[in-house]
Protein backbone atom coordinates (compact mmCIF):
# COMPACT_ATOMS: atom_id res chain seq x y z
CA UNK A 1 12.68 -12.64 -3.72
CA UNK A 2 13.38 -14.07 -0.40
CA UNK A 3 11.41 -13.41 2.44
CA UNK A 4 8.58 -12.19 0.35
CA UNK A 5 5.83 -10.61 2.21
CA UNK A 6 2.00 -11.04 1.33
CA UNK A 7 -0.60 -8.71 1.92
CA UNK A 8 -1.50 -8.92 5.59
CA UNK A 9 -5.05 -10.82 6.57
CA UNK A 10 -5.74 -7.60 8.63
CA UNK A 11 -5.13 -5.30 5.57
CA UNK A 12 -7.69 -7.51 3.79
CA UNK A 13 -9.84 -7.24 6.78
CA UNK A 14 -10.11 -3.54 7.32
CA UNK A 15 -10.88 -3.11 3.77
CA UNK A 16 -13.87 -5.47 4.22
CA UNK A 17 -15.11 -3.55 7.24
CA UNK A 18 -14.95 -0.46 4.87
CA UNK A 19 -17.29 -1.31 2.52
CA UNK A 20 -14.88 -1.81 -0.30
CA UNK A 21 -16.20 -4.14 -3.28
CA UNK A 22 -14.76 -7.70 -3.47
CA UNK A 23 -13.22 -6.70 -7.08
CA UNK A 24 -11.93 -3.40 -5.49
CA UNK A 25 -9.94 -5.44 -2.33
CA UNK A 26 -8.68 -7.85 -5.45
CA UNK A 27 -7.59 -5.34 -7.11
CA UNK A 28 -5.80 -3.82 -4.04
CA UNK A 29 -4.48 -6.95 -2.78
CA UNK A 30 -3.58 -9.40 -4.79
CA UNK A 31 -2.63 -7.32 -7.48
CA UNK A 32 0.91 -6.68 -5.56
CA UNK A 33 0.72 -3.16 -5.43
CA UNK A 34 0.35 -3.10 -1.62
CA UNK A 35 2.46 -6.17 -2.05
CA UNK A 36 4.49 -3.93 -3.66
CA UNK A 37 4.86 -1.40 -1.33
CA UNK A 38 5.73 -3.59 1.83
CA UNK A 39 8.44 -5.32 0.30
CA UNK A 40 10.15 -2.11 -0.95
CA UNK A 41 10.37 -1.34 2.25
CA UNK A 42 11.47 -4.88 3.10
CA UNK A 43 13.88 -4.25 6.04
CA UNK A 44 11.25 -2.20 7.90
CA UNK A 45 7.82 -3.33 9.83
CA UNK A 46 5.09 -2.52 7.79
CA UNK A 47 2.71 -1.20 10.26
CA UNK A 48 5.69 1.50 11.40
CA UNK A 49 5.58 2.59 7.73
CA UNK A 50 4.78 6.54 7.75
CA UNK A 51 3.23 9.03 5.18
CA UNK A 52 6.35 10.06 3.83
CA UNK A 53 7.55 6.37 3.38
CA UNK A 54 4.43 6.44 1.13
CA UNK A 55 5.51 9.44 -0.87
CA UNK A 56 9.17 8.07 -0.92
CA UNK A 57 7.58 5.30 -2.86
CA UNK A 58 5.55 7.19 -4.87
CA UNK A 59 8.51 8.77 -6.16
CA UNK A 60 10.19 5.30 -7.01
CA UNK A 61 7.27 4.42 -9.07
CA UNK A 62 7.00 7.70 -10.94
CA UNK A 63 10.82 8.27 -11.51
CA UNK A 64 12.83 5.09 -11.44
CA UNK A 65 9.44 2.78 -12.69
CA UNK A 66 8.27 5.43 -14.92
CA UNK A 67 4.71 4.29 -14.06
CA UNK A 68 1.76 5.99 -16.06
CA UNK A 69 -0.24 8.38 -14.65
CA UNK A 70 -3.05 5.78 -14.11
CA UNK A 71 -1.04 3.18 -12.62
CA UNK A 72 -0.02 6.19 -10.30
CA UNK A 73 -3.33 7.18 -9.54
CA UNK A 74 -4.64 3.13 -8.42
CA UNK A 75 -1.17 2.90 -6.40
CA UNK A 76 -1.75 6.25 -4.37
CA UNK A 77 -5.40 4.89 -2.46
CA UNK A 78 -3.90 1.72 -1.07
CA UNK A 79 -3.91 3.01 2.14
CA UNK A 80 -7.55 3.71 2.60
CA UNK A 81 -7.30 3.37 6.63
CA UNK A 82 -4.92 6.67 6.59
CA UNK A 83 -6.14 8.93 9.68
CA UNK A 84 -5.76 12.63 8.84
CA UNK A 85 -3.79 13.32 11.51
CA UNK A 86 -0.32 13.12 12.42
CA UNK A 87 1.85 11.26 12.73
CA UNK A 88 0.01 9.20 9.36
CA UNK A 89 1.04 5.39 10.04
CA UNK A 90 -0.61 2.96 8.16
CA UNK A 91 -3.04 1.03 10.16
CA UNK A 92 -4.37 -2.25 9.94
C-alpha cells in the first residue's frame, strides 16, 4: 500500500508511560491492528480521528472482515489513552 503509515513513536510512548507490558505494546503495535486502524482512515490525520471513527471501524471489521468475536474484543482497547469526555480524540 502506498504511503503506509506505522504506528506512531508517541503511541508507543504513551503506552509505556501506562504501565502496559512489553508483550502487551507488541501485541498492540506491531501487530497492525492500530496499524490497521490509521491506514483505514488513510486520507485523514490520525490524531483528529474521533470516537465514532473508532466505531465506524469497528463495524468494518465485524461486517465486511467478519472478524471473530476475539479478534473484536483485542481490536476495541487500542486506544487505551481515550479521555471519557467529549469530544473522544485519540491522543498520543
Amino acid at each position: 500500500m502506498p504511503n503506509y503509515r506505522t504506528c506512531p513513536k508517541e503511541y508507543i510512548e504513551k503506552l509505556q508511560v501506562l504501565r502496559y507490558s512489553l508483550k502487551t505494546i507488541r501485541t498492540y503495535s506491531y501487530s497492525s491492528l492500530f496499524e490497521e486502524f490509521i491506514n483505514y482512515f488513510h486520507h485523514e490525520d490520525y490524531r483528529a480521528l474521533t470516537e465514532k471513527d473508532i466505531l465506524e471501524f469497528m463495524r468494518y471489521l465485524v461486517e465486511e472482515r467478519q472478524v471473530g468475536t476475539s479478534y473484536q474484543n483485542q481490536a476495541a482497547p487500542r486506544w487505551p489513552s481515550m479521555p471519557s469526555s467529549a469530544p473522544r480524540r485519540i491522543l498520543l
